[in-house]
N, C-alpha and C. Protein backbone atom coordinates (compact mmCIF):
# COMPACT_ATOMS: atom_id res chain seq x y z
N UNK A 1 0.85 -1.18 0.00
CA UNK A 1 0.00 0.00 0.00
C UNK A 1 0.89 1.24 0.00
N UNK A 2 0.38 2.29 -0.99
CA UNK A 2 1.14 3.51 -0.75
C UNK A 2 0.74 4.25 0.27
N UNK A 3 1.43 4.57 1.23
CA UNK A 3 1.38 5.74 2.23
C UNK A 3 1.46 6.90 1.95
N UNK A 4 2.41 7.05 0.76
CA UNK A 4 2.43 9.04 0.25
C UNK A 4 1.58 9.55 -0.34
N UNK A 5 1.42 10.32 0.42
CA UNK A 5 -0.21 11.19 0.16
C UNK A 5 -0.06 11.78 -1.40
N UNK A 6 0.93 12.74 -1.71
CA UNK A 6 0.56 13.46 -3.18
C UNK A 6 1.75 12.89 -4.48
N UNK A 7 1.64 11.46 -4.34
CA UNK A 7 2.99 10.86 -5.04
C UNK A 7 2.31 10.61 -6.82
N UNK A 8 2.55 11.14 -7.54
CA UNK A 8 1.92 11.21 -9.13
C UNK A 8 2.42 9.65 -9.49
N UNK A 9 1.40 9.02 -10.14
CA UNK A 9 1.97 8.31 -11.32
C UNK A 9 2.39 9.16 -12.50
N UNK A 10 3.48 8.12 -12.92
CA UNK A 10 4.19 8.60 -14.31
C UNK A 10 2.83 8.90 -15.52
N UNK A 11 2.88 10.05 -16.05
CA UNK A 11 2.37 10.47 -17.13
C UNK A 11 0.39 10.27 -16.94
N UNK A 12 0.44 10.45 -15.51
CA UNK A 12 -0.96 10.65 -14.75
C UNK A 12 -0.93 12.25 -13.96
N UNK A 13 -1.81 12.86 -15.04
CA UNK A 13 -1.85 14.28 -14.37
C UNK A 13 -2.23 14.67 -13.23
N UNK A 14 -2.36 15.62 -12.55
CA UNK A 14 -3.00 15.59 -11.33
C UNK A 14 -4.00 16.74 -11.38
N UNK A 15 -5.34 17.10 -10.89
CA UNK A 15 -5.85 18.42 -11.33
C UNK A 15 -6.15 19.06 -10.35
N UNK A 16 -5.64 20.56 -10.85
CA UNK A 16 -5.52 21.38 -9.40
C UNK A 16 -7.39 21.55 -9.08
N UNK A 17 -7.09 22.42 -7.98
CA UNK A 17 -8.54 22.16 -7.31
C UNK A 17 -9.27 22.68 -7.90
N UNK A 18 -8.58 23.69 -8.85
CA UNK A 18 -10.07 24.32 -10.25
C UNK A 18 -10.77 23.91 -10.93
N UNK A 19 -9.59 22.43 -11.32
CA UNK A 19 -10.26 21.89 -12.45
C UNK A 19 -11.13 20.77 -11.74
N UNK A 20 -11.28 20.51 -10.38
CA UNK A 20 -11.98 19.36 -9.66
C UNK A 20 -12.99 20.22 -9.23
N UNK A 21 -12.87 21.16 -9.06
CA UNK A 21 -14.09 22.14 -9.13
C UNK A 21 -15.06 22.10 -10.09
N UNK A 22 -14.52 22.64 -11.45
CA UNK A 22 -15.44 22.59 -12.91
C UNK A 22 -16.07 21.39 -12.98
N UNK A 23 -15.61 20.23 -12.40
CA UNK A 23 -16.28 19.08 -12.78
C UNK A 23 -17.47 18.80 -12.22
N UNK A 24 -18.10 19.22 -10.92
CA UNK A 24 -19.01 19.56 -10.39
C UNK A 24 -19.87 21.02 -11.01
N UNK A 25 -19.53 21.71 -11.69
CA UNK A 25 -20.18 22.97 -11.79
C UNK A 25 -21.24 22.58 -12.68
N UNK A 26 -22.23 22.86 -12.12
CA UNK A 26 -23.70 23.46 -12.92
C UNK A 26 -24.64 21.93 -12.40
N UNK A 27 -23.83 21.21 -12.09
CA UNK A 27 -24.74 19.84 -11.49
C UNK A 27 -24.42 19.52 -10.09
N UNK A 28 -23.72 20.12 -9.23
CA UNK A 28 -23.26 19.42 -8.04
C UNK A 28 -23.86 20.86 -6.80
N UNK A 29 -24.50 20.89 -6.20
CA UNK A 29 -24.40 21.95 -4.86
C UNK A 29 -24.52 21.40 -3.55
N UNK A 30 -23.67 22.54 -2.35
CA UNK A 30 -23.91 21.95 -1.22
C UNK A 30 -24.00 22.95 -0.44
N UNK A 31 -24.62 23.00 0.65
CA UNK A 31 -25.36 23.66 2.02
C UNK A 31 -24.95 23.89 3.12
N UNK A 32 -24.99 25.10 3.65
CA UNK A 32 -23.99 25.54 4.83
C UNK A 32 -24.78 26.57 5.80
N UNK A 33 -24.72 25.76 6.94
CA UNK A 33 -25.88 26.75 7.74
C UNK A 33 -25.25 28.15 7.75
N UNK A 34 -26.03 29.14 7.63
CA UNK A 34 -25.20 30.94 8.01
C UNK A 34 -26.09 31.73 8.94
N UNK A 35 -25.66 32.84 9.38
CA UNK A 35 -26.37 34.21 9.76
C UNK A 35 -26.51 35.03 9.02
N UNK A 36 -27.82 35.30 8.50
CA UNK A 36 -28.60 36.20 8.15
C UNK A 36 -28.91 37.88 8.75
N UNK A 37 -28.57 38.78 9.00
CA UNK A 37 -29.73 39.86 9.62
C UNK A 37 -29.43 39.21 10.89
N UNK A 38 -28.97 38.35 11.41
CA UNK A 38 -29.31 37.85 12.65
C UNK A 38 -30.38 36.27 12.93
N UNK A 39 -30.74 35.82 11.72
CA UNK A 39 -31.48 34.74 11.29
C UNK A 39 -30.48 33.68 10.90
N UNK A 40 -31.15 32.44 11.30
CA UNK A 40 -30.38 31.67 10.71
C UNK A 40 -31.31 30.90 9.51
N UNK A 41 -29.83 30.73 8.49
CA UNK A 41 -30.51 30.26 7.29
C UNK A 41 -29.64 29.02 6.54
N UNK A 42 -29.76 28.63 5.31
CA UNK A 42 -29.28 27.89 4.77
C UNK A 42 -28.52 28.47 3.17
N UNK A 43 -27.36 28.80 3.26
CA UNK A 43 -26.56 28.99 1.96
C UNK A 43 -26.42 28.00 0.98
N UNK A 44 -27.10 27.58 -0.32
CA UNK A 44 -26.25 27.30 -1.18
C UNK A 44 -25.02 27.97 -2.26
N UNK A 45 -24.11 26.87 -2.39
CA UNK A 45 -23.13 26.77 -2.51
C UNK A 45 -22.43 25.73 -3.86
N UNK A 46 -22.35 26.32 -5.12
CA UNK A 46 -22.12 25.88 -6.00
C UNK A 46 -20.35 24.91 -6.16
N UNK A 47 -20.03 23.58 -7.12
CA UNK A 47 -19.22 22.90 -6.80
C UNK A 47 -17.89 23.93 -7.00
N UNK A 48 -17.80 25.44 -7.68
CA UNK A 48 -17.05 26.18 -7.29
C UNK A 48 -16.67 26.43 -5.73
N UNK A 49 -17.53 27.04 -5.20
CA UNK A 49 -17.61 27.50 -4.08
C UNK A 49 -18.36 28.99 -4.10
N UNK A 50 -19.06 29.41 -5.18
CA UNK A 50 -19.95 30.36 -5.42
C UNK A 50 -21.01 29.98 -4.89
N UNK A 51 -21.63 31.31 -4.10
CA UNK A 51 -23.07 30.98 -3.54
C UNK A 51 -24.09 31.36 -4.93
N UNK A 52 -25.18 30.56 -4.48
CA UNK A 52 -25.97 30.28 -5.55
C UNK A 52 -27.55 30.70 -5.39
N UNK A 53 -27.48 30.52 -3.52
CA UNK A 53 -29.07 30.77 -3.21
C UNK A 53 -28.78 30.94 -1.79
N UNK A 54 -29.97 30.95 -1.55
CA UNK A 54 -30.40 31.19 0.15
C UNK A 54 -31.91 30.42 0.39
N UNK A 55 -31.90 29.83 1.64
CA UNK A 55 -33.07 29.11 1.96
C UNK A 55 -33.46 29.17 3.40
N UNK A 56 -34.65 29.44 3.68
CA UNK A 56 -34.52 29.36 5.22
C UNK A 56 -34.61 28.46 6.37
N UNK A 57 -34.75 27.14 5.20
CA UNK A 57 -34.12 25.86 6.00
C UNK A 57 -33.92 24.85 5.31
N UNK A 58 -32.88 23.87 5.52
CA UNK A 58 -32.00 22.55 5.12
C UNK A 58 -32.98 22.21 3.87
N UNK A 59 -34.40 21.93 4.41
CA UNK A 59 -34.97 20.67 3.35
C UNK A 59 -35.45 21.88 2.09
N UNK A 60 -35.71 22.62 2.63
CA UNK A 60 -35.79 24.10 0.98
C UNK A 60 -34.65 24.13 0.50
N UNK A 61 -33.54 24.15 0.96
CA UNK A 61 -32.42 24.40 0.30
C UNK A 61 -32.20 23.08 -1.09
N UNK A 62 -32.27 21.72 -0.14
CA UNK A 62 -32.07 20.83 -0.71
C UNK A 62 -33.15 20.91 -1.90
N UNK A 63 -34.43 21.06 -1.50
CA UNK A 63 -35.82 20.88 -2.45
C UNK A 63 -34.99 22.17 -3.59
N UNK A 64 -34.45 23.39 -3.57
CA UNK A 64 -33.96 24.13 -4.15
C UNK A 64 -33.25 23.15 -5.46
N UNK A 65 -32.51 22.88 -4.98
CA UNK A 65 -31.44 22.60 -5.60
C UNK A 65 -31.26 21.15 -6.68
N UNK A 66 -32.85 20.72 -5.87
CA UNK A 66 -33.36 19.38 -6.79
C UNK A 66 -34.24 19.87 -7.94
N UNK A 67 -34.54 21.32 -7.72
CA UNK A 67 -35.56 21.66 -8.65
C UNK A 67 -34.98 22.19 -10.01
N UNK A 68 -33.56 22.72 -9.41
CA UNK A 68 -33.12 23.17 -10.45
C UNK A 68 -31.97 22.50 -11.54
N UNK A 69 -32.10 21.05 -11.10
CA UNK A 69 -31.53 19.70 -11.67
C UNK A 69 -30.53 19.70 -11.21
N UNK A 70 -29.81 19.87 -10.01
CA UNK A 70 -28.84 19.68 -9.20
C UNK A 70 -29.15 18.75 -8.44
N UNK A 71 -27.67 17.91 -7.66
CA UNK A 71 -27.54 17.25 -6.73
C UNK A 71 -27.43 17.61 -5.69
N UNK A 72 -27.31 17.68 -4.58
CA UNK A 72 -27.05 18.33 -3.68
C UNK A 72 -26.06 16.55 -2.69
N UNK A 73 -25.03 17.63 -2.20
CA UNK A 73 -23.87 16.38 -1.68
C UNK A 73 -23.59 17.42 -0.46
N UNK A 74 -23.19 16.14 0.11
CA UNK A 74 -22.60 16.57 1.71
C UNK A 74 -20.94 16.76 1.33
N UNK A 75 -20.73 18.00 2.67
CA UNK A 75 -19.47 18.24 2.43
C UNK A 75 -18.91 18.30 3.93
N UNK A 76 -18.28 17.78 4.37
CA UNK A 76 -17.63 17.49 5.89
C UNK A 76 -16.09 18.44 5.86
């Protein structure tokens, strides 16, 4: 088993986090509780890291984001 974390195979590119970004864009979003005004709400959050929407709770956000033919994925 390899132990080294960022060790390339030969003539296997590696893609910086932009391009692992784009690969999610326009189909992938995910959800991040915030403060509002003092409210709490729900940010989406495009596989850039561009916000995309606002919801004022988890299952709207998600219902959001299914409506608009997105996935919506957990991000830890």
């Amino acid at each position: 088993m390899n132990t080294q974390k960022n060790r390339s195979q030969p003539g296997i590119p590696i893609p910086t986090r932009q391009q692992l970004a784009q690969l999610g864009l326009g189909g992938l979003a995910y959800v991040r509780p915030v403060v509002v005004d003092g409210q709490s709400a729900f940010a989406i959050f495009g596989a850039d890291g561009q916000q995309i929407g606002l919801a004022p709770d988890r299952a709207l956000a998600d219902a959001a984001i299914v409506q608009h033919e997105m996935v919506p994925v957990s991000v830890h």
